[in-house]
Protein backbone atom coordinates (compact mmCIF):
# COMPACT_ATOMS: atom_id res chain seq x y z
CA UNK A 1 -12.25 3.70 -6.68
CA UNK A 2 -14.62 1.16 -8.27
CA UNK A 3 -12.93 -1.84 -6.72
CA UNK A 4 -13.68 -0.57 -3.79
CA UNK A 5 -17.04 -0.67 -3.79
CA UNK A 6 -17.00 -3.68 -1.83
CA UNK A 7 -20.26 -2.67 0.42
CA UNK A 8 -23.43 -3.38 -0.29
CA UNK A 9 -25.86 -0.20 1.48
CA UNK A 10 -29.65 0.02 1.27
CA UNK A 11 -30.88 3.53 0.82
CA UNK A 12 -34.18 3.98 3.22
CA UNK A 13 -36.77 7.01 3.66
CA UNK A 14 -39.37 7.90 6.05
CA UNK A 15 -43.02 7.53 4.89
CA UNK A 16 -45.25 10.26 7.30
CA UNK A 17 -48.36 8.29 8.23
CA UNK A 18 -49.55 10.83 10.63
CA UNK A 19 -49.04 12.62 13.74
CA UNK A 20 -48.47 12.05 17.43
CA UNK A 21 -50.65 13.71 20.19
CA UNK A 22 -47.54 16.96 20.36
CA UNK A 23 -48.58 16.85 16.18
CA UNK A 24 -44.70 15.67 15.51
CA UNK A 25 -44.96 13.66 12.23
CA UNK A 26 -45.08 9.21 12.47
CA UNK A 27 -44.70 6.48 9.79
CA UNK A 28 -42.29 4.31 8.96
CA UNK A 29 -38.78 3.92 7.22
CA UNK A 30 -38.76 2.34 3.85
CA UNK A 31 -36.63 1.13 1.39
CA UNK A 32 -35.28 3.59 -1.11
CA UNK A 33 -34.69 1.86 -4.49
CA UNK A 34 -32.29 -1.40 -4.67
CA UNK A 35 -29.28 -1.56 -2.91
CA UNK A 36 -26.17 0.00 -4.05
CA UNK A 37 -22.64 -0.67 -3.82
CA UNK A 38 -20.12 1.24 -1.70
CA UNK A 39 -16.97 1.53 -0.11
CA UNK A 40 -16.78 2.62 3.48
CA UNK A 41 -14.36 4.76 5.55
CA UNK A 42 -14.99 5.17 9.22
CA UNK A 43 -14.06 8.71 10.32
CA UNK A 44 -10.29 8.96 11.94
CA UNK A 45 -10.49 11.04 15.86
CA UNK A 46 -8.67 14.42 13.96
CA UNK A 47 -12.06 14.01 11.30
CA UNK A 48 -14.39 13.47 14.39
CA UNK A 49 -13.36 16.11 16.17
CA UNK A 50 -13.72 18.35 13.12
CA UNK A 51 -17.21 17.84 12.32
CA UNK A 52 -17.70 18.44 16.43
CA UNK A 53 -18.74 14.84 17.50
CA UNK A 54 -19.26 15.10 20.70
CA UNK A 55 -22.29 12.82 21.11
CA UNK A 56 -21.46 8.97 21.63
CA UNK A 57 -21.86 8.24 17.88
CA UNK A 58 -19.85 6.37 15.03
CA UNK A 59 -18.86 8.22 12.11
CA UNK A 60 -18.26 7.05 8.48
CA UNK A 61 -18.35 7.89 5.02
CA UNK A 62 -20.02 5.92 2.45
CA UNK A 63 -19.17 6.62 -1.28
CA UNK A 64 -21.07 5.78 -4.17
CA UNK A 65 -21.27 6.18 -8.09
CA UNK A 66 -22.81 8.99 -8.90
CA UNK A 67 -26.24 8.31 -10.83
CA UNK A 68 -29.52 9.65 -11.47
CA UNK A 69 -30.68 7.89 -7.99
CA UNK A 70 -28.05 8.62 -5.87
CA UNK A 71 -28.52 12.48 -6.56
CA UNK A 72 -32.14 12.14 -5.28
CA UNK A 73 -30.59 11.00 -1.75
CA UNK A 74 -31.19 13.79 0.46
CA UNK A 75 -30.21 14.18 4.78
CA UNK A 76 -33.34 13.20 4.99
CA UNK A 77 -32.56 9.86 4.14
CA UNK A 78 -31.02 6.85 5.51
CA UNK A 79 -28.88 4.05 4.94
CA UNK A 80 -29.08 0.70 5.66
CA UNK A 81 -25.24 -1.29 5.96
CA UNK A 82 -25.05 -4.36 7.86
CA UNK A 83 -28.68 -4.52 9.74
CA UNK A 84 -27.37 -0.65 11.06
CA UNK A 85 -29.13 1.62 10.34
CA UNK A 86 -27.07 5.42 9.64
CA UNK A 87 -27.86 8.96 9.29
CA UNK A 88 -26.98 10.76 6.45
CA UNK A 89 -25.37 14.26 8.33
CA UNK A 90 -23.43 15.27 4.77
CA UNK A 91 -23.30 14.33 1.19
CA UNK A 92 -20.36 16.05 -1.17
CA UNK A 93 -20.01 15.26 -4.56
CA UNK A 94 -16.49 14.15 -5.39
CA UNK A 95 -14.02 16.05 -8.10
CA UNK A 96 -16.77 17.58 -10.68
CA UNK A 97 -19.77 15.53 -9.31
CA UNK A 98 -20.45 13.35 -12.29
CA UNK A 99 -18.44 10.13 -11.08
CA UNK A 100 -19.18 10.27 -6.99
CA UNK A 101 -20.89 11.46 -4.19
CA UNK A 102 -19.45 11.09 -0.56
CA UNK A 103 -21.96 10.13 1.92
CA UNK A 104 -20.84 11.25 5.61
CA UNK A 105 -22.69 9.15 8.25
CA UNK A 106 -23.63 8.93 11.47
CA UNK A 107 -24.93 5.72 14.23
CA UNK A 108 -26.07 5.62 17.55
CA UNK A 109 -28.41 7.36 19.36
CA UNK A 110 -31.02 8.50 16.55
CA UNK A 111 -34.22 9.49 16.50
């Protein structure tokens, strides 16, 4: 698994600077520690259709060493890959959870 880390991902979280006239929370998305390395699997149509992807979206998964960091990354968060920016819909730690965590992704239309 660790030669194929070959992707370079740049974790990002949303800063709340205040709120908008309906009091729904504003700021800005910043980086999240350094960037990591990777490897990246986009999501096959039988693996779409299983996590009910309907909406016009791209799916992948992004795994990454396990680490003190990476088990502060929360669906909260984002990633950076590639100037795209990706939701984080699922994270799964791999085997016993001390070696990898499994980052399932999504692009498109967010918010």
């Amino acid at each position: 698994m660790a030669g194929d880390l070959r992707e370079r991902i740049q974790l990002r979280e949303f800063v709340a600077t205040g709120t908008d006239a309906l009091l729904a929370p504003t700021g800005i998305w910043r980086d999240k520690g350094a960037p990591v390395r990777a490897a990246k699997r986009d999501l096959s149509d039988r693996e779409r259709a299983a996590v009910d992807a309907w909406r016009q979206t791209t799916l992948a998964r992004f795994t990454l060493r396990a680490s003190a960091f990476s088990r502060t990354i929360s669906r909260e968060d984002r990633i950076l890959h590639r100037g795209v920016e990706w939701a984080i819909v699922g994270i799964t730690a791999i085997g016993d959870g001390t070696a990898w965590l499994q980052l399932t992704c999504e692009t498109g239309d967010l918010p």
